[in-house]
N, C-alpha and C. Protein backbone atom coordinates (compact mmCIF):
# COMPACT_ATOMS: atom_id res chain seq x y z
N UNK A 1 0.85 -1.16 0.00
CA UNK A 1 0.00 0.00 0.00
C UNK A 1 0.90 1.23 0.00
N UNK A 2 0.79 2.05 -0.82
CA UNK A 2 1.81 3.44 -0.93
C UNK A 2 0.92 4.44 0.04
N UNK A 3 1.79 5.47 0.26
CA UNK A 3 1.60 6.67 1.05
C UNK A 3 0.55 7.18 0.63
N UNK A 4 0.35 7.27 -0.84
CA UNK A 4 -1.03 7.88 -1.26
C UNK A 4 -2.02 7.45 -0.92
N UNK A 5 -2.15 5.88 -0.71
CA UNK A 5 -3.66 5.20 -0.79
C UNK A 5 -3.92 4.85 1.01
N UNK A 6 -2.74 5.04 1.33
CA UNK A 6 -2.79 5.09 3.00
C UNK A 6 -3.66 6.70 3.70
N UNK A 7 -3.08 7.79 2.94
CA UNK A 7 -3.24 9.21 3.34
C UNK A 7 -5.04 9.31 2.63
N UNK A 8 -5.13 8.19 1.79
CA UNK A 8 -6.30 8.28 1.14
C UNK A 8 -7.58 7.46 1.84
N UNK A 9 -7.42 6.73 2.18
CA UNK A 9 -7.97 5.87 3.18
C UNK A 9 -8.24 6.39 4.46
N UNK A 10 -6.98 7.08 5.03
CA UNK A 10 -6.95 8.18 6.44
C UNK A 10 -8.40 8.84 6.34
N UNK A 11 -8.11 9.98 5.09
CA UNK A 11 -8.69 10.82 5.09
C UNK A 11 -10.24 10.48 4.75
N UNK A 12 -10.41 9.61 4.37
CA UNK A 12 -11.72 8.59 3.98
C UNK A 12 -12.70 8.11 5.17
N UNK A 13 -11.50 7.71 5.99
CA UNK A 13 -12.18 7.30 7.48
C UNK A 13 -12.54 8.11 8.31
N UNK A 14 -11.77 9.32 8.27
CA UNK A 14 -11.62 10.85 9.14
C UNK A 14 -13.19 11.25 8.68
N UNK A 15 -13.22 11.92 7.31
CA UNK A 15 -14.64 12.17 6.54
C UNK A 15 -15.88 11.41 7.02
N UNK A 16 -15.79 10.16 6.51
CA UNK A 16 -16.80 9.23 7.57
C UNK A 16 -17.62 9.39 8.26
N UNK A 17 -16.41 9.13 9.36
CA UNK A 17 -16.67 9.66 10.79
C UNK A 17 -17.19 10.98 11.22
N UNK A 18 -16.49 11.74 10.48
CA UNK A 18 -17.02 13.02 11.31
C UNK A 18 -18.03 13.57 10.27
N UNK A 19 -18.72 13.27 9.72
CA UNK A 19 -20.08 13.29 8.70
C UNK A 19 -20.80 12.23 9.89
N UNK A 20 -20.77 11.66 10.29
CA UNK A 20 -21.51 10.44 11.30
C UNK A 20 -21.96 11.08 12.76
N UNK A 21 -20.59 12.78 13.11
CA UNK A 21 -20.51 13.26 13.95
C UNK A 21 -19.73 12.63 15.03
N UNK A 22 -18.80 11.40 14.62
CA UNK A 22 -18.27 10.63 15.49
C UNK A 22 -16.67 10.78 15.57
N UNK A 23 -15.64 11.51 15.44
CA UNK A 23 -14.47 11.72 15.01
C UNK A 23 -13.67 10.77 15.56
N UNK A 24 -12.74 10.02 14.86
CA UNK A 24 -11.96 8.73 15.48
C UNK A 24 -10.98 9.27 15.94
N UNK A 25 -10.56 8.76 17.11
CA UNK A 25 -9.31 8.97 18.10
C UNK A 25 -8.19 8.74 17.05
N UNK A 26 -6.79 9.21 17.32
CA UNK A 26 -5.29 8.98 16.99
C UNK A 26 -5.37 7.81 17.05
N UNK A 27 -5.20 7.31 17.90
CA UNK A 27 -4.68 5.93 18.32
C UNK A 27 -5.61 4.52 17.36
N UNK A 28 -6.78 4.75 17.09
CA UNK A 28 -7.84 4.39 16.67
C UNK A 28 -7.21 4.25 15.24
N UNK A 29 -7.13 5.47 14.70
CA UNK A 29 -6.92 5.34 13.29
C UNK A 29 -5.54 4.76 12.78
N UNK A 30 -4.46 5.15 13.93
CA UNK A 30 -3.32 4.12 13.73
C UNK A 30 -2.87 2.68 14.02
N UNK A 31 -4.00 2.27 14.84
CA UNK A 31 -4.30 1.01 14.60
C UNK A 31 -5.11 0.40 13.31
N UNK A 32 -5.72 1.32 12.79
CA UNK A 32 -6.71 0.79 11.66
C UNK A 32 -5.40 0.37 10.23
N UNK A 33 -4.71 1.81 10.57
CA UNK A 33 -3.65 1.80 9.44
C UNK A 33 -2.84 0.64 9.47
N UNK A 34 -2.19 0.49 10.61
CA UNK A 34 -1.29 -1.06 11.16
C UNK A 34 -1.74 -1.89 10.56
N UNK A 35 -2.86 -2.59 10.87
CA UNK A 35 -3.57 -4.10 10.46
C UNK A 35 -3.78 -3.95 9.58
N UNK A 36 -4.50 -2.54 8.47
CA UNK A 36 -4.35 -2.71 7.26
C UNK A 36 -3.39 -3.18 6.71
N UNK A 37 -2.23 -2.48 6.65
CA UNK A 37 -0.80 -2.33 6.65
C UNK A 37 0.03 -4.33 6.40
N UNK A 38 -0.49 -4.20 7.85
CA UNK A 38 -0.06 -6.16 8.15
C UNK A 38 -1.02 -7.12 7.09
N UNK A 39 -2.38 -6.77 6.88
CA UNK A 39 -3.41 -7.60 6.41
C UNK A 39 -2.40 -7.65 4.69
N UNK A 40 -2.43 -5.88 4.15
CA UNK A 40 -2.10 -6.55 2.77
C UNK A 40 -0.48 -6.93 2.57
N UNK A 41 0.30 -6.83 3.51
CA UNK A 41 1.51 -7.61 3.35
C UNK A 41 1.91 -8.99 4.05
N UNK A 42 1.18 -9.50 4.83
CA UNK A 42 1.12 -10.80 5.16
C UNK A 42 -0.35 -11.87 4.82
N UNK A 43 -1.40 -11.24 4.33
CA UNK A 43 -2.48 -12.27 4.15
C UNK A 43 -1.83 -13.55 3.57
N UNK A 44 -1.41 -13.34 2.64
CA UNK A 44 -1.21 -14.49 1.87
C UNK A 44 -0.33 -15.46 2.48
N UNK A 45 0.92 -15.01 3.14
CA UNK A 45 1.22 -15.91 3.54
C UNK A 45 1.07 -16.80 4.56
N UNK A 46 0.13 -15.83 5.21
CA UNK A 46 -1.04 -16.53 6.58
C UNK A 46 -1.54 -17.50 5.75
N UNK A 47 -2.26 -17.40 5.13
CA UNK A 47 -3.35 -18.51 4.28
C UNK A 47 -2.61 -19.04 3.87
N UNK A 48 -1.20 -19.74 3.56
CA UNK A 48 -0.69 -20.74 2.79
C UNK A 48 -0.05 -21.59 4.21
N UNK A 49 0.29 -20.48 4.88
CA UNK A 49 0.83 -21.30 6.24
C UNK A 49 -0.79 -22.02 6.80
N UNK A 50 -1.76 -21.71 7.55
CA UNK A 50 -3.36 -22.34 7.48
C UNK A 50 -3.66 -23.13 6.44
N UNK A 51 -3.63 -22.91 4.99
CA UNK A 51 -3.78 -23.77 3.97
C UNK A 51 -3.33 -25.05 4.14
N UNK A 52 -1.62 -24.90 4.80
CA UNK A 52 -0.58 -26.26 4.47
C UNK A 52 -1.05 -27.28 5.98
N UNK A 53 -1.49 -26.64 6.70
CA UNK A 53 -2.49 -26.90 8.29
C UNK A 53 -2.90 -27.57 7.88
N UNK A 54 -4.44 -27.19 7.54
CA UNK A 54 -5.49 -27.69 7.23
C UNK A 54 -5.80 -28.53 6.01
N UNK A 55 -4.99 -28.37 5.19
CA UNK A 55 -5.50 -29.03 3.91
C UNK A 55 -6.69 -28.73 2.97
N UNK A 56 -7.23 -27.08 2.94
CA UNK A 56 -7.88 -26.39 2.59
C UNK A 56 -8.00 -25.40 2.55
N UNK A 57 -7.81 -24.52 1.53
CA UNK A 57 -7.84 -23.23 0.77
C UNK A 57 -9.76 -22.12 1.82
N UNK A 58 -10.44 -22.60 1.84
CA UNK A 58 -11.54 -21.55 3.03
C UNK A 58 -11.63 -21.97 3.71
N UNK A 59 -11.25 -22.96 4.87
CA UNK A 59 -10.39 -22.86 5.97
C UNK A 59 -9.44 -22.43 6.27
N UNK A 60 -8.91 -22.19 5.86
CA UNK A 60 -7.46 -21.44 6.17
C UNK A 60 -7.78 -19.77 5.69
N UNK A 61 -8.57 -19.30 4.90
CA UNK A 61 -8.82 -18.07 4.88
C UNK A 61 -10.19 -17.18 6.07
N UNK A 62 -10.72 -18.71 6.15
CA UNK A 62 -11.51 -18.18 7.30
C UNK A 62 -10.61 -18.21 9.27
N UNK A 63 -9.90 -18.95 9.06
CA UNK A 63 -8.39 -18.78 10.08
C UNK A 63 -8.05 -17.80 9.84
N UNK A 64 -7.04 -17.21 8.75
CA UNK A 64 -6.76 -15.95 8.90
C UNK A 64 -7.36 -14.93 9.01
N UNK A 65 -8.74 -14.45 8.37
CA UNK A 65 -9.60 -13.39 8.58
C UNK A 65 -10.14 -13.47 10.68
N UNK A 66 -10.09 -14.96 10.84
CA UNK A 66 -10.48 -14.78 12.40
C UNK A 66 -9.18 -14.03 13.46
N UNK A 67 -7.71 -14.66 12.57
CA UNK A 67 -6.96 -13.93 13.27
C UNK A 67 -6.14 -12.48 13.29
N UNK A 68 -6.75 -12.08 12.29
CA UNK A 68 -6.57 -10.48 11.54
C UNK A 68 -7.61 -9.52 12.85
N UNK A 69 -8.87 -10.56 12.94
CA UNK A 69 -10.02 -9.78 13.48
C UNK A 69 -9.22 -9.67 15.32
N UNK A 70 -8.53 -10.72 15.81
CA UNK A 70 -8.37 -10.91 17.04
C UNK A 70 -7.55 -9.62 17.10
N UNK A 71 -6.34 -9.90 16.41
CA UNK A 71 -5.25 -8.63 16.29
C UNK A 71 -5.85 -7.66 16.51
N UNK A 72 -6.72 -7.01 15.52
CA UNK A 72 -7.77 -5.78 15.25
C UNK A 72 -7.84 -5.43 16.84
N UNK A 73 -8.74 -6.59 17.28
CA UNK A 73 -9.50 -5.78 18.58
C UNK A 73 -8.44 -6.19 20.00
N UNK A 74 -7.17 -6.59 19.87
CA UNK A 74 -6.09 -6.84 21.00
C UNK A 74 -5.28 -5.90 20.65
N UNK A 75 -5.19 -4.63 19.80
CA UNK A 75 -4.02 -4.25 19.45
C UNK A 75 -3.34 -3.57 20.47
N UNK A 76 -3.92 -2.75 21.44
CA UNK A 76 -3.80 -1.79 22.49
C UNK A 76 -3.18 -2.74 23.21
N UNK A 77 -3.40 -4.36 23.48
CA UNK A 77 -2.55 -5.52 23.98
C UNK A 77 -1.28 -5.28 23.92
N UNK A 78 -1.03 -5.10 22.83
CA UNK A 78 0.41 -5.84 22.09
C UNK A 78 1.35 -4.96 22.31
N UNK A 79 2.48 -5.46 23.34
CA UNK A 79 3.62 -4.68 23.79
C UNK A 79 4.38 -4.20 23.12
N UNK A 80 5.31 -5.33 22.10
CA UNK A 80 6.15 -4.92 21.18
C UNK A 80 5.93 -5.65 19.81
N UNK A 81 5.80 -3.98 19.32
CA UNK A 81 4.82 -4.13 17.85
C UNK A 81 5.74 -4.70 16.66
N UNK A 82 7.15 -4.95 17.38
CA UNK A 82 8.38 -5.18 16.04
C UNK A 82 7.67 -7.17 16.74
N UNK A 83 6.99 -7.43 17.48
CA UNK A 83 6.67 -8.59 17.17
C UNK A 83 5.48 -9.48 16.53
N UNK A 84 4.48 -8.27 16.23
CA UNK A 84 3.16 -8.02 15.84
C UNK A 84 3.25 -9.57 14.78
N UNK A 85 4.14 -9.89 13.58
CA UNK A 85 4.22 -10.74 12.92
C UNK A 85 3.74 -12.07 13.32
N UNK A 86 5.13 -12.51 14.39
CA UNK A 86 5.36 -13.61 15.16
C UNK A 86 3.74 -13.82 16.32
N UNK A 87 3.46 -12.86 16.70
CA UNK A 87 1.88 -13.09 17.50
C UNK A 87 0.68 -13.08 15.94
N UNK A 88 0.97 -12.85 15.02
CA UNK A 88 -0.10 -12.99 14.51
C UNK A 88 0.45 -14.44 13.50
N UNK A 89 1.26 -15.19 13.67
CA UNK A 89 1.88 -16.19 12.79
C UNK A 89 1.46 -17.34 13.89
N UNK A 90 1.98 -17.38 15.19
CA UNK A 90 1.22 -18.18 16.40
C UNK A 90 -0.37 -17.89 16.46
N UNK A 91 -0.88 -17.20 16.28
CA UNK A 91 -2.66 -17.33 16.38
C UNK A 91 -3.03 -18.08 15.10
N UNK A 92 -2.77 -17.72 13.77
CA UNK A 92 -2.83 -18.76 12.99
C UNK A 92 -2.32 -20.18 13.42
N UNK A 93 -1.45 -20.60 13.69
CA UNK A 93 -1.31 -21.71 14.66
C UNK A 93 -2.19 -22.38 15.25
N UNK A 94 -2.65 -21.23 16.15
CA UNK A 94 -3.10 -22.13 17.50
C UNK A 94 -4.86 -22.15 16.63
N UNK A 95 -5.13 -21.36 15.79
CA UNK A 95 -6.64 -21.30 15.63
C UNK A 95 -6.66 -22.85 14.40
N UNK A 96 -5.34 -22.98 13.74
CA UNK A 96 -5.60 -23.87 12.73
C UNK A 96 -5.75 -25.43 13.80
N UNK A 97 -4.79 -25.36 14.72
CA UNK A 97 -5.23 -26.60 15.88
C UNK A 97 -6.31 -26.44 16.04
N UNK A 98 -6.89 -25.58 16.35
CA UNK A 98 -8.37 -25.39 17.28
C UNK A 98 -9.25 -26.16 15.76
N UNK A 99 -9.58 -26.05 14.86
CA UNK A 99 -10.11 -26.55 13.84
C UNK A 99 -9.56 -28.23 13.36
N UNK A 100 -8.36 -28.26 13.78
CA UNK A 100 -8.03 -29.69 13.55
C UNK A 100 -8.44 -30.49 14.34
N UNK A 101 -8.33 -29.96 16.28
CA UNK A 101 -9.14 -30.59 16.66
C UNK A 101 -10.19 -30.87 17.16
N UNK A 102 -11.36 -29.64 16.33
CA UNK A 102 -13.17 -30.00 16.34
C UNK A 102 -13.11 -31.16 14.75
N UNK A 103 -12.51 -31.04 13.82
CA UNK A 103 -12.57 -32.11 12.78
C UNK A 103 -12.60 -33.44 13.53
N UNK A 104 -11.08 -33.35 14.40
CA UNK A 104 -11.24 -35.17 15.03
C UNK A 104 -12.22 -35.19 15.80
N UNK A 105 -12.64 -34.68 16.50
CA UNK A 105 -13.36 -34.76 17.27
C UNK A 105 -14.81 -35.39 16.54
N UNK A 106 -15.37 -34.60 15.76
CA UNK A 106 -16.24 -34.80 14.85
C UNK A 106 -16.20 -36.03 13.89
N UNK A 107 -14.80 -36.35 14.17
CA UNK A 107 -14.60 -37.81 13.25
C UNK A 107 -15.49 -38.57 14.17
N UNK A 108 -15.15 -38.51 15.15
CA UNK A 108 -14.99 -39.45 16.44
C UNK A 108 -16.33 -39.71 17.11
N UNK A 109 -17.01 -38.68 16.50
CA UNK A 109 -18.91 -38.91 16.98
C UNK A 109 -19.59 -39.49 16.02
N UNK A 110 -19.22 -39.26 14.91
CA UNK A 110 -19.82 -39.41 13.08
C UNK A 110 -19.18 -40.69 12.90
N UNK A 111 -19.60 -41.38 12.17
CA UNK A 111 -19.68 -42.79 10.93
C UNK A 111 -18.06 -42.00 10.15
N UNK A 112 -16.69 -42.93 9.91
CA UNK A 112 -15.64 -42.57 9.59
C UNK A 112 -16.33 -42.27 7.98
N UNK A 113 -15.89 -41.61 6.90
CA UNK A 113 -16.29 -40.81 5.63
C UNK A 113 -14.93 -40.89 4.82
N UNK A 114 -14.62 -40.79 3.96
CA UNK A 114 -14.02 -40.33 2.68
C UNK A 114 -13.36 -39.51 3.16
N UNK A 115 -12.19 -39.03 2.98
CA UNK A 115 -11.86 -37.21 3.04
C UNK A 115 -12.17 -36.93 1.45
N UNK A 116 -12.39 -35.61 2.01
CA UNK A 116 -12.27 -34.70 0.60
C UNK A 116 -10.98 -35.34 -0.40
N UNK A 117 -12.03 -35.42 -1.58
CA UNK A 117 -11.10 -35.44 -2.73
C UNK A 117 -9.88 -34.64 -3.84
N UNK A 118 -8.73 -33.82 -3.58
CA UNK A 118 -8.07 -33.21 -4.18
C UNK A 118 -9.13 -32.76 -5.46
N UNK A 119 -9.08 -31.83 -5.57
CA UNK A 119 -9.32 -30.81 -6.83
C UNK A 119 -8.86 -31.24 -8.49
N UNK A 120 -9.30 -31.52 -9.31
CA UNK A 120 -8.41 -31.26 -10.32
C UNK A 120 -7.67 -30.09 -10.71
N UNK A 121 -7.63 -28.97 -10.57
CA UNK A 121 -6.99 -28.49 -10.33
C UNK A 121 -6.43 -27.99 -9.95
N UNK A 122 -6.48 -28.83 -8.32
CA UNK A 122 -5.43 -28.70 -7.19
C UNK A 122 -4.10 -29.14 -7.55
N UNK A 123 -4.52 -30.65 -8.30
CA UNK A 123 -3.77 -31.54 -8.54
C UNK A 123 -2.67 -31.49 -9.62
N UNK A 124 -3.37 -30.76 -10.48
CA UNK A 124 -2.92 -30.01 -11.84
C UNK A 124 -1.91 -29.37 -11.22
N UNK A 125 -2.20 -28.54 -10.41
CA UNK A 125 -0.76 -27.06 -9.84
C UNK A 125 -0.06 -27.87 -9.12
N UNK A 126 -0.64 -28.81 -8.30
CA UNK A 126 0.39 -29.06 -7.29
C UNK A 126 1.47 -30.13 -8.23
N UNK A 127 0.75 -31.04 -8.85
CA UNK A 127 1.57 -32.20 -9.16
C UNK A 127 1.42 -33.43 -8.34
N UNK A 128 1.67 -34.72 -8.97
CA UNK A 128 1.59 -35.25 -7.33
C UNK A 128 2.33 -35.85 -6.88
N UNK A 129 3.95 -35.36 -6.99
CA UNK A 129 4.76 -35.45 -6.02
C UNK A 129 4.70 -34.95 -4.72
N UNK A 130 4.31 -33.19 -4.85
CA UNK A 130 4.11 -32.55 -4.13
C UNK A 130 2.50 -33.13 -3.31
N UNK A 131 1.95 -33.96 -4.04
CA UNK A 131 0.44 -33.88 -3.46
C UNK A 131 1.06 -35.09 -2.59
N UNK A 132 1.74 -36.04 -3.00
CA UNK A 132 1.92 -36.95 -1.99
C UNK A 132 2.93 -36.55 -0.24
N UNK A 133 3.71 -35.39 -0.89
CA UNK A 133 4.22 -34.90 0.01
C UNK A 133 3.02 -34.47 0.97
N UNK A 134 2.27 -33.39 0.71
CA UNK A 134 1.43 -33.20 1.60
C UNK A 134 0.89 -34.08 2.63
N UNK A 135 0.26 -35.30 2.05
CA UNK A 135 -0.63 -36.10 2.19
C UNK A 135 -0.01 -36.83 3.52
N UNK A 136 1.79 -37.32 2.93
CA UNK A 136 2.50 -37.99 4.17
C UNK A 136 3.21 -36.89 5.24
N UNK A 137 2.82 -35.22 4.76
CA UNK A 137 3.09 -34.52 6.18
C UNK A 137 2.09 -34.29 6.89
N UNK A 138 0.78 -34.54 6.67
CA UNK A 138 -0.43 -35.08 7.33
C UNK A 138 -0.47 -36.05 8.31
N UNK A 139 0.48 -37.08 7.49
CA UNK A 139 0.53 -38.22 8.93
C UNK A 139 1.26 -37.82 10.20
N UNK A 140 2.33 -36.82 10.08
CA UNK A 140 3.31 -36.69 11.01
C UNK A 140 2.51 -36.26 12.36
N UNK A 141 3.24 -36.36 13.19
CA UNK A 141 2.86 -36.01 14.76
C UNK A 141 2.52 -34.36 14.66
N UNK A 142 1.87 -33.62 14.93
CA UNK A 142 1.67 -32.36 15.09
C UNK A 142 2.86 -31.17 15.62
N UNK A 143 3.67 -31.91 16.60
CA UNK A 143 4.44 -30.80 16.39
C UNK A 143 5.77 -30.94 15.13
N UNK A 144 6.04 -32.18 14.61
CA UNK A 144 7.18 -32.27 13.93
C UNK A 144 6.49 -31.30 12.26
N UNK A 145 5.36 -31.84 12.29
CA UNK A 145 4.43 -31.29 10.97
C UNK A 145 4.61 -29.88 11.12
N UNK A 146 4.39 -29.31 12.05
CA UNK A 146 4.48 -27.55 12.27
C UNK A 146 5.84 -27.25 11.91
N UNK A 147 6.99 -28.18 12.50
CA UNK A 147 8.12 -27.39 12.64
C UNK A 147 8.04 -27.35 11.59
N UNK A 148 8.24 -28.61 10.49
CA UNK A 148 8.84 -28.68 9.06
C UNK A 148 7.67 -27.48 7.85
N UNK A 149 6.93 -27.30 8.12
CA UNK A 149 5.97 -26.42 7.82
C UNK A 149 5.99 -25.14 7.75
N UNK A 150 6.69 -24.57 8.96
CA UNK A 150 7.45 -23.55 9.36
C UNK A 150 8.52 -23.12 8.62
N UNK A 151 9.48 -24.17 8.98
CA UNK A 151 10.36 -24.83 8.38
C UNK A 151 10.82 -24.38 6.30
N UNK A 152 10.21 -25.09 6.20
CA UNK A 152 10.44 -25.49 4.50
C UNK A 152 9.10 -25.02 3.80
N UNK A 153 7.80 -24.53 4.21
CA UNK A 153 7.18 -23.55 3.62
C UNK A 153 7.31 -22.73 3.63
N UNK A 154 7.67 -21.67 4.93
CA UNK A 154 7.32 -20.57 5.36
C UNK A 154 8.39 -19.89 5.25
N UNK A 155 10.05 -20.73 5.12
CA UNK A 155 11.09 -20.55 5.53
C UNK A 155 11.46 -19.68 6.35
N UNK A 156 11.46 -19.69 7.44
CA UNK A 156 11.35 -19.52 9.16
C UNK A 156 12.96 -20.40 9.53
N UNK A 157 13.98 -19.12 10.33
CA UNK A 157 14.94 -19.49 10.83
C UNK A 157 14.71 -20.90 12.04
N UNK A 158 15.40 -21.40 12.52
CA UNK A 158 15.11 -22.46 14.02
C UNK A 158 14.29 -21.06 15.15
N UNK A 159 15.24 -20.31 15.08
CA UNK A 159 14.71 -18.88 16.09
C UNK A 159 13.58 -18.54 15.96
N UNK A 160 13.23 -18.37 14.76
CA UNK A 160 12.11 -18.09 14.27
C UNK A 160 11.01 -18.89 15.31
N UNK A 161 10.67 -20.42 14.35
CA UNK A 161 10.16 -21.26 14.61
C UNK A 161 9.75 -21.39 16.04
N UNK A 162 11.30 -21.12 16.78
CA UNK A 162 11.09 -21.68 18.32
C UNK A 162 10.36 -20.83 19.04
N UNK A 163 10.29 -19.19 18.64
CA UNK A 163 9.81 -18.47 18.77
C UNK A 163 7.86 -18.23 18.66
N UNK A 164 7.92 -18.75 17.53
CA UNK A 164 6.14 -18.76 17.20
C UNK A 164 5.76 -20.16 17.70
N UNK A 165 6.06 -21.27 17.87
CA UNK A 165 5.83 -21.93 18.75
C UNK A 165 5.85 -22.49 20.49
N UNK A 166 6.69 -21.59 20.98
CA UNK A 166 7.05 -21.03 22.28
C UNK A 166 7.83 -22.56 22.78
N UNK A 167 8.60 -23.11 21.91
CA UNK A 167 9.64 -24.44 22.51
C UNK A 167 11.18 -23.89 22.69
N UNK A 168 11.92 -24.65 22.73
CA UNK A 168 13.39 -23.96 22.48
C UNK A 168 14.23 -24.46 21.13
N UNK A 169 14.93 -24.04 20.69
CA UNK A 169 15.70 -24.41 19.33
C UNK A 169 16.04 -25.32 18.92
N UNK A 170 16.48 -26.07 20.45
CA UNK A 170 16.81 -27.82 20.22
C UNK A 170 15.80 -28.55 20.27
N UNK A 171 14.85 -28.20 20.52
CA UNK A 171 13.48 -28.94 20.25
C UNK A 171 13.10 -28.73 18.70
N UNK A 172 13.25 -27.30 18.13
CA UNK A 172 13.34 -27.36 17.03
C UNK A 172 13.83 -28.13 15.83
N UNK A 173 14.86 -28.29 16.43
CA UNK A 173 16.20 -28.45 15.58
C UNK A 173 16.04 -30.42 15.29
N UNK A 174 15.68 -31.11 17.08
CA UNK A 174 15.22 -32.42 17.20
C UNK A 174 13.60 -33.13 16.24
N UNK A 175 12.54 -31.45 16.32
CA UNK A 175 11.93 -32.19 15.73
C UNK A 175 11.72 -31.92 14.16
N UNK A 176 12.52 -31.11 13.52
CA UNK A 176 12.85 -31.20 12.34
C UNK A 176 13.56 -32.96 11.51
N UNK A 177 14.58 -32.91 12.57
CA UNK A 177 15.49 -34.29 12.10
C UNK A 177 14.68 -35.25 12.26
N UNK A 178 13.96 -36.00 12.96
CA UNK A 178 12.93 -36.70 13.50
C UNK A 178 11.58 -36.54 12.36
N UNK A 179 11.16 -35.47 12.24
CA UNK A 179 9.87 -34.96 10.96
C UNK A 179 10.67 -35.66 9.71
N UNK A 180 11.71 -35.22 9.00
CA UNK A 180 12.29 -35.35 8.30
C UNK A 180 12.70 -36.91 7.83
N UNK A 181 12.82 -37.80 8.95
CA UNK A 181 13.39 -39.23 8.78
C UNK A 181 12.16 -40.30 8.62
N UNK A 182 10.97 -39.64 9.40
CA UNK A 182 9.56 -40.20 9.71
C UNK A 182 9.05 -39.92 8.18
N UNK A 183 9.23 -39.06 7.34
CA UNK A 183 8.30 -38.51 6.27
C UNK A 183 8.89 -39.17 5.33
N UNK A 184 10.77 -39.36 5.47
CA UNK A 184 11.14 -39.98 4.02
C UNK A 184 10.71 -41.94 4.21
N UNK A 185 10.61 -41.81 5.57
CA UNK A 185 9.80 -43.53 5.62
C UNK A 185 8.51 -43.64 5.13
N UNK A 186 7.65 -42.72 5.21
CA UNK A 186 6.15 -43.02 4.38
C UNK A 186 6.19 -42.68 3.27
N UNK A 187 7.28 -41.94 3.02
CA UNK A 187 7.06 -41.69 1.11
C UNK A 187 7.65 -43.30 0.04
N UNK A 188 8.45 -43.61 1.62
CA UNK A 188 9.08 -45.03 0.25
C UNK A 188 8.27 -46.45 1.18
N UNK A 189 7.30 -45.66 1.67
CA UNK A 189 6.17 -47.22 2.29
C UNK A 189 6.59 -47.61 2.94
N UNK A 190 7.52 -47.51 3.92
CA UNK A 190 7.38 -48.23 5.45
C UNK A 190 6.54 -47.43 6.31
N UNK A 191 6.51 -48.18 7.16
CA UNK A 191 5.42 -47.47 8.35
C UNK A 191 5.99 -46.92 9.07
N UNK A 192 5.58 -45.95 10.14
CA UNK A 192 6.69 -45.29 10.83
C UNK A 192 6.93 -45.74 11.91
């Protein structure tokens, strides 16, 4: 977003408001600007990090729009704003768990089903090397799946990682090697 369409937007919201008779606070409108700000330079990669979660393209956009909205209304929260990223990269996280586990859960009351069938032209873009990749980082244990996810999608330092997941580096570092040895065993059919 350039200076123009920011000062343009300002002045858009300012107008608004005070046509409404309601004039928005400083603080108000520089929070509005922020999350704008964050929304159009990180959406996407929120939703691919939720996407690679979940295994679905509006799930994972309805994750990120829930955690854009949390940000929104915690912002006055948030101590240090040079970390604003990393807290909004962990709520995607923790909200894509929260959905993984009402799915099991829901397995677990319901008659077992089919999963969803890949797209054709999911399958088309992805290929299905890559589709099988997915499929066997699905099986992995939840936290090794995050790291490597983190990891090799998102490309996220160990610091990084250890950071938005709140473990320490050597946990990182252990369940990368471990993710990594477990995943090349289901791609060539042993069990893990």
């Amino acid at each position: 977003m350039t200076e123009t369409s920011i000062s343009l937007r300002r002045a858009q919201t300012l107008a608004t408001t005070a046509a409404d008779g309601m004039a928005r606070s400083e603080p108000e409108t520089d929070r509005d600007e922020a999350v704008a700000q964050l929304y159009e330079t990180h959406w996407l990669g929120m939703v691919r990090l939720a996407g690679l979660m979940l295994g679905d393209r509006p799930s994972a956009e309805d994750v990120v729009q829930d955690s854009f909205a949390e940000l929104y209304r915690r912002w006055d929260k948030v101590r240090d704003r040079s970390k604003v990223v990393t807290y909004l990269r962990s709520t995607v996280l923790n909200r894509s768990r929260n959905v993984i586990r009402r799915r099991q859960l829901a397995l677990r009351r319901k008659p077992l089903y089919e999963p969803p069938v890949w797209s054709a032209e999911s399958e088309a873009v992805l290929g299905e090397d890559r589709r099988e990749v997915l499929v066997a980082l699905n099986k992995l244990p939840a936290r090794r799946r995050e790291v490597l996810i983190l990891r090799y999608f998102v490309d996220l330092s160990d610091a990084q990682i250890a950071q938005t997941l709140g473990i320490a580096e050597g946990t990182v570092r252990s369940a990368a090697h471990h993710g990594l040895a477990t995943l090349a065993k289901i791609l060539k059919g042993e069990s893990r």
